[in-house]
Protein backbone atom coordinates (compact mmCIF):
# COMPACT_ATOMS: atom_id res chain seq x y z
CA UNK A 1 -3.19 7.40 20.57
CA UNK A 2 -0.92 4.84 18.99
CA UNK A 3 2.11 6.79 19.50
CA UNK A 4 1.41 7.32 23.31
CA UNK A 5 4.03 4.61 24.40
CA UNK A 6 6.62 5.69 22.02
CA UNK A 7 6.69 3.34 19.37
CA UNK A 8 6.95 5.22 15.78
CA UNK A 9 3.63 6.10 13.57
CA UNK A 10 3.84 6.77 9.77
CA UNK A 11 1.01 7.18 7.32
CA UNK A 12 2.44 5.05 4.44
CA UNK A 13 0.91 4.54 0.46
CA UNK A 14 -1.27 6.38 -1.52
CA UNK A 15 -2.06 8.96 0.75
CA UNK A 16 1.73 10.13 1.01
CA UNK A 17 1.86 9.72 -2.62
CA UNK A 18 -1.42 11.74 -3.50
CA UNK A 19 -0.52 14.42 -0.86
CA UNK A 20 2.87 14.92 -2.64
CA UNK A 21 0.99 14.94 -5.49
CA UNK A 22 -0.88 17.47 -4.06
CA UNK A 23 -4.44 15.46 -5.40
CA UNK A 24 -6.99 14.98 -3.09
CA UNK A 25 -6.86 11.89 0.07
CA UNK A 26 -9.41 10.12 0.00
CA UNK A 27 -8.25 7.07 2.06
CA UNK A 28 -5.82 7.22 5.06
CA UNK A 29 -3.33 4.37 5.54
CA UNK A 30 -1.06 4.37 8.86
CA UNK A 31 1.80 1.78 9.64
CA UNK A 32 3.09 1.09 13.26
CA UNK A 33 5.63 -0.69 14.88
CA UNK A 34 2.97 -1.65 17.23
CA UNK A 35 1.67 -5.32 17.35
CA UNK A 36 -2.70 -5.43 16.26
CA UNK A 37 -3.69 -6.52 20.05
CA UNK A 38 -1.81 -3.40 21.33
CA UNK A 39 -3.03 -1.29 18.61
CA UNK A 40 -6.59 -2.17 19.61
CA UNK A 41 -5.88 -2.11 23.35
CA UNK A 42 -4.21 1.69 22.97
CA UNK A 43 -7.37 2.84 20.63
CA UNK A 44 -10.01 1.61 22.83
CA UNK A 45 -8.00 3.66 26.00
CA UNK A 46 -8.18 6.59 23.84
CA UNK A 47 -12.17 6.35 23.09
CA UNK A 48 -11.89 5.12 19.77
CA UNK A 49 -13.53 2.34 18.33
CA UNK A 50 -11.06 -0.33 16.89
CA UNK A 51 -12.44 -2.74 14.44
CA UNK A 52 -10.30 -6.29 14.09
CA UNK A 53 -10.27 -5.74 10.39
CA UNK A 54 -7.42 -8.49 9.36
CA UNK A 55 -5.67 -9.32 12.15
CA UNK A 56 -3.55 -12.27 11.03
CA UNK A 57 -2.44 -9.68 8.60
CA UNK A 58 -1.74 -6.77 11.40
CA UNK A 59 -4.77 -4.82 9.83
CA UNK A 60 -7.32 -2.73 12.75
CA UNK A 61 -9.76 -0.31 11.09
CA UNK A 62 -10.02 3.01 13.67
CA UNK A 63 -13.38 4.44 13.06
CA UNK A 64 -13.79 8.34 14.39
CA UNK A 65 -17.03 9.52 13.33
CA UNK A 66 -17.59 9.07 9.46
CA UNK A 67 -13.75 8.29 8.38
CA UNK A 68 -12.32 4.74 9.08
CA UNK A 69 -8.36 4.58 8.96
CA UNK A 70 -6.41 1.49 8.55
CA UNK A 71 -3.75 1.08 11.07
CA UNK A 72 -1.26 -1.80 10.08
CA UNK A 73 1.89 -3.32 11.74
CA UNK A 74 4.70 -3.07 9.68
CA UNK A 75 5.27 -6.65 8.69
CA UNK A 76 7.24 -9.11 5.97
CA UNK A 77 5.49 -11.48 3.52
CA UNK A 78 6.58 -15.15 4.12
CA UNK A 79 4.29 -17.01 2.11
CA UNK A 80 2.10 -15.98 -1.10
CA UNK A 81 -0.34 -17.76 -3.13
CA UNK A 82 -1.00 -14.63 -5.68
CA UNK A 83 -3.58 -12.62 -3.31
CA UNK A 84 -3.25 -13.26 0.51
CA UNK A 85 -0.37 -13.32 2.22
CA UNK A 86 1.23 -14.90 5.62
CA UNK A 87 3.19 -12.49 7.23
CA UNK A 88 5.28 -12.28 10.29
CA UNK A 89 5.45 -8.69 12.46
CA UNK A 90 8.51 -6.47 12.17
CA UNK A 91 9.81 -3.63 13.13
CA UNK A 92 11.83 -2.37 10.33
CA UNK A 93 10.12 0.54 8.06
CA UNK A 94 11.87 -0.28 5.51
CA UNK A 95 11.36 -4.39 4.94
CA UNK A 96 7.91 -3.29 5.66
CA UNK A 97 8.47 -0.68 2.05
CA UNK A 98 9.75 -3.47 0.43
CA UNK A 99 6.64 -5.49 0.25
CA UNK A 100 4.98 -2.91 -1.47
CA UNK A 101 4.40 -2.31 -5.33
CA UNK A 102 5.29 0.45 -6.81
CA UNK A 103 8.35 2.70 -5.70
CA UNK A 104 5.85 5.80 -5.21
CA UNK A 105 3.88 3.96 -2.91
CA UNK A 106 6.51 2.69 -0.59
CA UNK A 107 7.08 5.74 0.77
CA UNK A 108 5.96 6.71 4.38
CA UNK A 109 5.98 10.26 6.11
CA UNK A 110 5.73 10.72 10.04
CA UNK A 111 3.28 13.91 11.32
CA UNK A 112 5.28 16.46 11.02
CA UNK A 113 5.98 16.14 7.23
CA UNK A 114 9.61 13.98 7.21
CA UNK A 115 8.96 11.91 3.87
CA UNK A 116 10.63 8.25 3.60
CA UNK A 117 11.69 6.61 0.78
CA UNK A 118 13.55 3.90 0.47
CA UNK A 119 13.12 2.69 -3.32
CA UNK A 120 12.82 6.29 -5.09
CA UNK A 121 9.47 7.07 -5.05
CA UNK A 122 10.09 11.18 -4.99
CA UNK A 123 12.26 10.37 -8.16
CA UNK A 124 10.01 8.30 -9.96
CA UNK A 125 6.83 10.57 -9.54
CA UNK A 126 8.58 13.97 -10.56
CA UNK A 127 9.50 11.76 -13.60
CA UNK A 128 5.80 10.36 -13.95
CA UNK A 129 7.83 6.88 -14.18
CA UNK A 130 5.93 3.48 -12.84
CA UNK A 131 8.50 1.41 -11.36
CA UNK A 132 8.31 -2.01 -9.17
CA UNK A 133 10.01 -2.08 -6.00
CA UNK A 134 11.81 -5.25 -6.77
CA UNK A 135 11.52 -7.82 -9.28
CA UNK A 136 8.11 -7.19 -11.14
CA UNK A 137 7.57 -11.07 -11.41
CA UNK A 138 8.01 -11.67 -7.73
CA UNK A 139 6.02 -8.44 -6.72
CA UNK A 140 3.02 -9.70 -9.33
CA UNK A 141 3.37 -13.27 -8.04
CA UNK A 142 2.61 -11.82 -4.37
CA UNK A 143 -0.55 -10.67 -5.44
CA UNK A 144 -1.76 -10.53 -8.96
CA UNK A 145 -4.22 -7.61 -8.65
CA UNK A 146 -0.93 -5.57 -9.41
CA UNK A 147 -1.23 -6.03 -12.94
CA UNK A 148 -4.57 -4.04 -13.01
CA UNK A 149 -2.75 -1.37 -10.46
CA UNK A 150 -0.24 -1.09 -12.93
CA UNK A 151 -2.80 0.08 -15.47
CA UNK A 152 -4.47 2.15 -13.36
CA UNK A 153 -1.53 4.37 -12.15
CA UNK A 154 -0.65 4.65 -15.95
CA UNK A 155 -4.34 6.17 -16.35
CA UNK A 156 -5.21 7.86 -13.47
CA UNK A 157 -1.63 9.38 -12.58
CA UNK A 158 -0.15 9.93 -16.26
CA UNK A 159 2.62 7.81 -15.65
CA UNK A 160 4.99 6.14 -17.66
CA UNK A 161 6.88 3.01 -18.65
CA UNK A 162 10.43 3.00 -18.60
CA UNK A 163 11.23 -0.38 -18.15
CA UNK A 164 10.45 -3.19 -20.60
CA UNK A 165 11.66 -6.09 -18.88
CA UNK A 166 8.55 -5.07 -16.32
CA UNK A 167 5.82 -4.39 -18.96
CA UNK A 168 6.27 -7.61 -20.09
CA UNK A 169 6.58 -9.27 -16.89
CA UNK A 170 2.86 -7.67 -16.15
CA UNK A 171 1.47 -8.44 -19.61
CA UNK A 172 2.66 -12.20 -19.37
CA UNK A 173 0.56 -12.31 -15.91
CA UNK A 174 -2.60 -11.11 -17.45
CA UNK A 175 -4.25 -14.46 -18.11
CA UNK A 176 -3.47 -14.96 -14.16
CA UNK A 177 -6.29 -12.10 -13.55
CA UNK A 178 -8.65 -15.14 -13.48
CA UNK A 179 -7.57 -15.96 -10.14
CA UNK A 180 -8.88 -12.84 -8.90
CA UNK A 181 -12.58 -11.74 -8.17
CA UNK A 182 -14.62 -10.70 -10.33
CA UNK A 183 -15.44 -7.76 -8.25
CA UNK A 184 -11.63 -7.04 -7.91
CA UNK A 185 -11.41 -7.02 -11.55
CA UNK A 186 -14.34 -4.57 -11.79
CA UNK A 187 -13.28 -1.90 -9.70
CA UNK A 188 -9.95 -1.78 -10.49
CA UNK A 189 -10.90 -1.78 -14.39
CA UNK A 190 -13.43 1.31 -13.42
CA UNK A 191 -10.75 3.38 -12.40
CA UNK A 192 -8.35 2.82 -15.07
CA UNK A 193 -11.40 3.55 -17.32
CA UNK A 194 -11.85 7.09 -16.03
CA UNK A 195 -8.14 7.88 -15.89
CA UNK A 196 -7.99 10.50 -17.56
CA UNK A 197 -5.14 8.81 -19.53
């Protein structure tokens, strides 16, 4: 439905990263080129229910049946305060990668299979490495729930640290995890707990 006009659809994150991994998807995350009012406009034509989710932030939720699917405009952070973001619309796939966190989920793939990756994601996750895209500090000043993701791919995906300069950028930001909710803090500490690392 999104794709109807031409404009190119990618599902981008974790579920490229888990289906190379070949682990079960559990949530489905799709970029687009496409601004949110057009996004919503070309769902609703196709007789599915759109869902403003976060619209300042590109974000509408498609909901078919039981499963709800994100469905974001690529876009570039200008201003963070450690959690939300403003961003401005783009239409570049890969500015969009570079917001991201981790190198193994700033990859995209397009339906028929053609992986993206732009910061070495395929690399990094054959070598069970954890790796910012960019510098860690900036990436953890963005948003400081990174920290806990950090932990939590080490758990739940086996991987590893190669890079010092980054573990210690993310263990001088703990005492920043007080700006975050406690409910934040909960379920991300939950699933590094039953990681089975």
């Amino acid at each position: 439905a999104i794709a109807r006009d031409g404009k190119e659809v990618r599902f981008v994150g974790g579920c490229v990263r888990d289906a190379i991994l070949k682990r079960p998807v559990e949530d489905v995350d799709i970029a687009t080129q496409e601004p949110p009012d057009r996004v919503m406009a070309l769902l609703e034509a196709a007789g599915i229910k759109a869902i403003p989710t976060g619209l300042d932030h590109g974000t509408v939720t498609a909901v078919i049946g039981a499963r709800r699917i994100e469905i974001t405009t690529l876009r570039h952070d200008v201003e963070t305060d450690g959690r939300h973001a403003v961003v401005t619309f783009t239409e570049d796939w890969r500015e969009d990668a570079a917001r991201r966190d981790f190198s193994f989920n700033a990859m995209s793939a397009d339906r028929e299979g053609m992986v993206y990756d732009y910061f070495n994601g395929l690399e990094d996750l054959a070598d069970r490495i954890i790796r910012f895209v960019g510098p860690a500090r900036e990436r953890i000043d963005e948003d400081v729930l990174r920290v806990l993701r950090y932990f939590r791919f080490i758990s739940v995906l086996g991987m590893r640290i190669e890079n010092r300069i980054e573990f210690d950028a993310v263990t001088a930001s703990a005492e920043r995890l007080a700006e975050l909710s406690g409910e934040r803090i909960r379920d991300e500490m939950m699933k590094i707990l039953v990681g089975v690392n």
